[in-house]
Protein backbone atom coordinates (compact mmCIF):
# COMPACT_ATOMS: atom_id res chain seq x y z
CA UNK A 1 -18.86 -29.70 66.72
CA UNK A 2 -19.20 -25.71 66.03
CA UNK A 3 -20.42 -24.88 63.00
CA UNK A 4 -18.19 -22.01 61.61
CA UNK A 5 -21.22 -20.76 59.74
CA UNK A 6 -23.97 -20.71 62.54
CA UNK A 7 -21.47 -21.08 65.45
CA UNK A 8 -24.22 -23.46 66.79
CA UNK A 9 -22.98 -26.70 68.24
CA UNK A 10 -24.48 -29.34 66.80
CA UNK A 11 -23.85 -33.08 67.24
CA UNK A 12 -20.65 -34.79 65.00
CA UNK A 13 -22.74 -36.71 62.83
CA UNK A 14 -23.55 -36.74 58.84
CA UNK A 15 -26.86 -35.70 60.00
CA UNK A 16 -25.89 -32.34 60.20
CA UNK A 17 -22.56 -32.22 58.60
CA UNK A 18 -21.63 -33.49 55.20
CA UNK A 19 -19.22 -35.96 54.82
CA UNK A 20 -16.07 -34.60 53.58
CA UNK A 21 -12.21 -35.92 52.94
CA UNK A 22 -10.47 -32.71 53.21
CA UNK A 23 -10.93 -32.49 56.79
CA UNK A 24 -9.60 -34.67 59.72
CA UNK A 25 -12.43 -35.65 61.08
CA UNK A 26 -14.08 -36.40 57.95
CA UNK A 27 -16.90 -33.85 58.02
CA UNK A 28 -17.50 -30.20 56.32
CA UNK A 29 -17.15 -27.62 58.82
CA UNK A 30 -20.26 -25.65 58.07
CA UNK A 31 -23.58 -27.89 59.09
CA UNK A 32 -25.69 -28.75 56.59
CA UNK A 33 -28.09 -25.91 56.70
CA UNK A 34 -25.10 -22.93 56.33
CA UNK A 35 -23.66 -25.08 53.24
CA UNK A 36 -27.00 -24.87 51.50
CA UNK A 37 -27.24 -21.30 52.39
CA UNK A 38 -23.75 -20.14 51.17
CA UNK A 39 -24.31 -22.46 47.94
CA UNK A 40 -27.57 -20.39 47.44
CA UNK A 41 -25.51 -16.78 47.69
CA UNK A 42 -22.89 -18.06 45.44
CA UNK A 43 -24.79 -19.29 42.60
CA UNK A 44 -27.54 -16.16 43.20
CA UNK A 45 -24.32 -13.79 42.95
CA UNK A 46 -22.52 -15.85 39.95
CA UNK A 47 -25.24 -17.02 38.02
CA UNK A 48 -23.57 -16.48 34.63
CA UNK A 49 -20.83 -18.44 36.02
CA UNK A 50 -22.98 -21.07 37.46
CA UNK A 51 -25.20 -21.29 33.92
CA UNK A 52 -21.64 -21.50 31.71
CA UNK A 53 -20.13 -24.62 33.98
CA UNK A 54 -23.41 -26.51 33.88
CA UNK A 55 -24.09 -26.22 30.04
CA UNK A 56 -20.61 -27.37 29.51
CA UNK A 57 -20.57 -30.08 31.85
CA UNK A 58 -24.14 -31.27 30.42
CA UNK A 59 -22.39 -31.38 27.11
CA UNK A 60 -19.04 -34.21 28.13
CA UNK A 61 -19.88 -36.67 25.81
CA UNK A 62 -18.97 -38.95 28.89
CA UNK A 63 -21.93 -36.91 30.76
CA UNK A 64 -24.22 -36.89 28.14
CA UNK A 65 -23.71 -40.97 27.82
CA UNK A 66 -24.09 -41.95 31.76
CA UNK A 67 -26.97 -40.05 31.60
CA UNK A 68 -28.88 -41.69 28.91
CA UNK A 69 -27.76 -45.18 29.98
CA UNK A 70 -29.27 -44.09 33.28
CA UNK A 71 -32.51 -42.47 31.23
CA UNK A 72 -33.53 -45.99 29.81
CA UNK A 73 -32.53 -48.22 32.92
CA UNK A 74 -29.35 -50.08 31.08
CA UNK A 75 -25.86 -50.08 31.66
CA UNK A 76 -22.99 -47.89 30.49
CA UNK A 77 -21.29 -51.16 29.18
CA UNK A 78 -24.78 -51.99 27.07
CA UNK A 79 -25.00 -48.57 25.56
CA UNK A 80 -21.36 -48.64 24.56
CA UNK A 81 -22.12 -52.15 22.41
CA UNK A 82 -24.91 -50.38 20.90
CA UNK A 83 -22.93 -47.42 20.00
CA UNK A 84 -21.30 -47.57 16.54
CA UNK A 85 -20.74 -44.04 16.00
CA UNK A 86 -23.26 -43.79 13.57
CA UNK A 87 -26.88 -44.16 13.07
CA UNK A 88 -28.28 -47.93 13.01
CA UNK A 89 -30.65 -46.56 9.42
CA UNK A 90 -28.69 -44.34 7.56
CA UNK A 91 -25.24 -44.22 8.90
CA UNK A 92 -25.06 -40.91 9.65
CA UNK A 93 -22.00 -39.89 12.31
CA UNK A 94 -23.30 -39.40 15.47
CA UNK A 95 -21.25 -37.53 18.11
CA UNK A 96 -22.28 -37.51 21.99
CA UNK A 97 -22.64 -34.06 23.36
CA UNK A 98 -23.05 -32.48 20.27
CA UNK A 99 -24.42 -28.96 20.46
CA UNK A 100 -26.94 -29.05 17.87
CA UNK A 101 -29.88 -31.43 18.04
CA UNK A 102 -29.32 -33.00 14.54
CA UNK A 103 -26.27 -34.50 15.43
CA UNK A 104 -27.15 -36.14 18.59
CA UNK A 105 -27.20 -39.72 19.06
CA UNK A 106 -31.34 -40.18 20.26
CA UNK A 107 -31.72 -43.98 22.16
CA UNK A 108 -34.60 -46.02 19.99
CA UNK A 109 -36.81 -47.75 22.21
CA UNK A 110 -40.10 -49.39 22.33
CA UNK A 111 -42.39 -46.91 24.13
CA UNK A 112 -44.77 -50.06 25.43
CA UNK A 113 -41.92 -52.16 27.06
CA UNK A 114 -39.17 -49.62 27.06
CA UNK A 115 -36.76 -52.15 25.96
CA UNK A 116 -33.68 -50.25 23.86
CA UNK A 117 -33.41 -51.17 20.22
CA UNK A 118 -30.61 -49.35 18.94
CA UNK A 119 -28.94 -45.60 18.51
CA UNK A 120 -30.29 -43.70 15.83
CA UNK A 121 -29.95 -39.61 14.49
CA UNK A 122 -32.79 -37.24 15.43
CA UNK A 123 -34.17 -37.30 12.02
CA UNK A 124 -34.19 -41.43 11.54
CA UNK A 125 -35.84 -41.47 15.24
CA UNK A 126 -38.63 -38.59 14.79
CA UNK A 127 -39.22 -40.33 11.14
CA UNK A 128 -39.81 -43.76 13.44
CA UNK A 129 -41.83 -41.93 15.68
CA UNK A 130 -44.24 -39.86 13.53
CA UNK A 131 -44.60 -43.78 11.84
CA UNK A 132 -45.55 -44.67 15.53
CA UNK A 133 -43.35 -46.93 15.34
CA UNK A 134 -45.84 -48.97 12.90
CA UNK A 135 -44.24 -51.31 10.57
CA UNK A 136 -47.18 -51.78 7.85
CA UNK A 137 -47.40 -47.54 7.70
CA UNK A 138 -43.65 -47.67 6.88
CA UNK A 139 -43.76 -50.28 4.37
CA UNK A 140 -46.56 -48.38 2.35
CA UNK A 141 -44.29 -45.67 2.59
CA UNK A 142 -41.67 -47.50 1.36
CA UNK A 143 -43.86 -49.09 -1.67
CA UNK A 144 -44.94 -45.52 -2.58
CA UNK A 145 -41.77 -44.41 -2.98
CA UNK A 146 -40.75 -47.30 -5.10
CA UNK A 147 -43.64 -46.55 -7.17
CA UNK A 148 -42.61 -43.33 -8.40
């Protein structure tokens, strides 16, 4: 097959063509090596383009939720039973793909077995974390606070 970038022949294989369902014989014209090229050029000449698309895709709440299910190794179906919408602590509304930081939904875990333990805000996670996630240095915080 004749790559109409290179116009090199090249054997009809995925080893130098990608695999593609627009085309009769099931392969991307250009070879490999001219596809990577011309993606290069585009996204060198439309990088404002290039930056725009990404941050929005990043952003698709369904995006933003594949990802983090992939992030801590469990399934989409796992994360969705977890997911009430709100924070597990204070029940504050928690929206995937959110744009600012606060009001992203941050995956609790245990940092020694990295087994998920809920869905909480950023604040009710960092306050967790700067506890180290140490259950006697929260309840002293909690009986000082009574105290007053």
């Amino acid at each position: 097959m004749i790559c109409i970038g290179c116009q090199v022949d090249k054997p009809e294989t995925n080893d130098y063509f990608h695999a593609s369902k627009h085309y009769a014989n099931g392969l991307h014209p250009r070879c490999k090596e001219c596809r990577a090229e011309q993606q290069r050029d585009y996204r060198t000449r439309n990088r404002n383009t290039v930056r725009r698309k990404a941050k929005h895709y990043k952003r698709r709440p369904d995006v933003v939720k594949r990802d983090s299910a992939f992030r801590y190794n469990i399934s989409l179906q796992e994360l969705n039973e977890l997911d009430t919408g709100c924070c597990h602590i204070c029940e504050a509304p928690l929206e995937w793909g959110a744009a600012k930081r606060m009001d992203k939904p941050c995956i609790d875990h245990c940092h020694e077995t990295n087994k998920v333990r809920g869905i909480l805000c950023h604040r009710c996670n960092c306050a967790i974390g700067l506890f180290n996630d140490d259950t006697n240095k929260m309840q002293k915080a909690i009986d000082y606070l009574n105290e007053i």
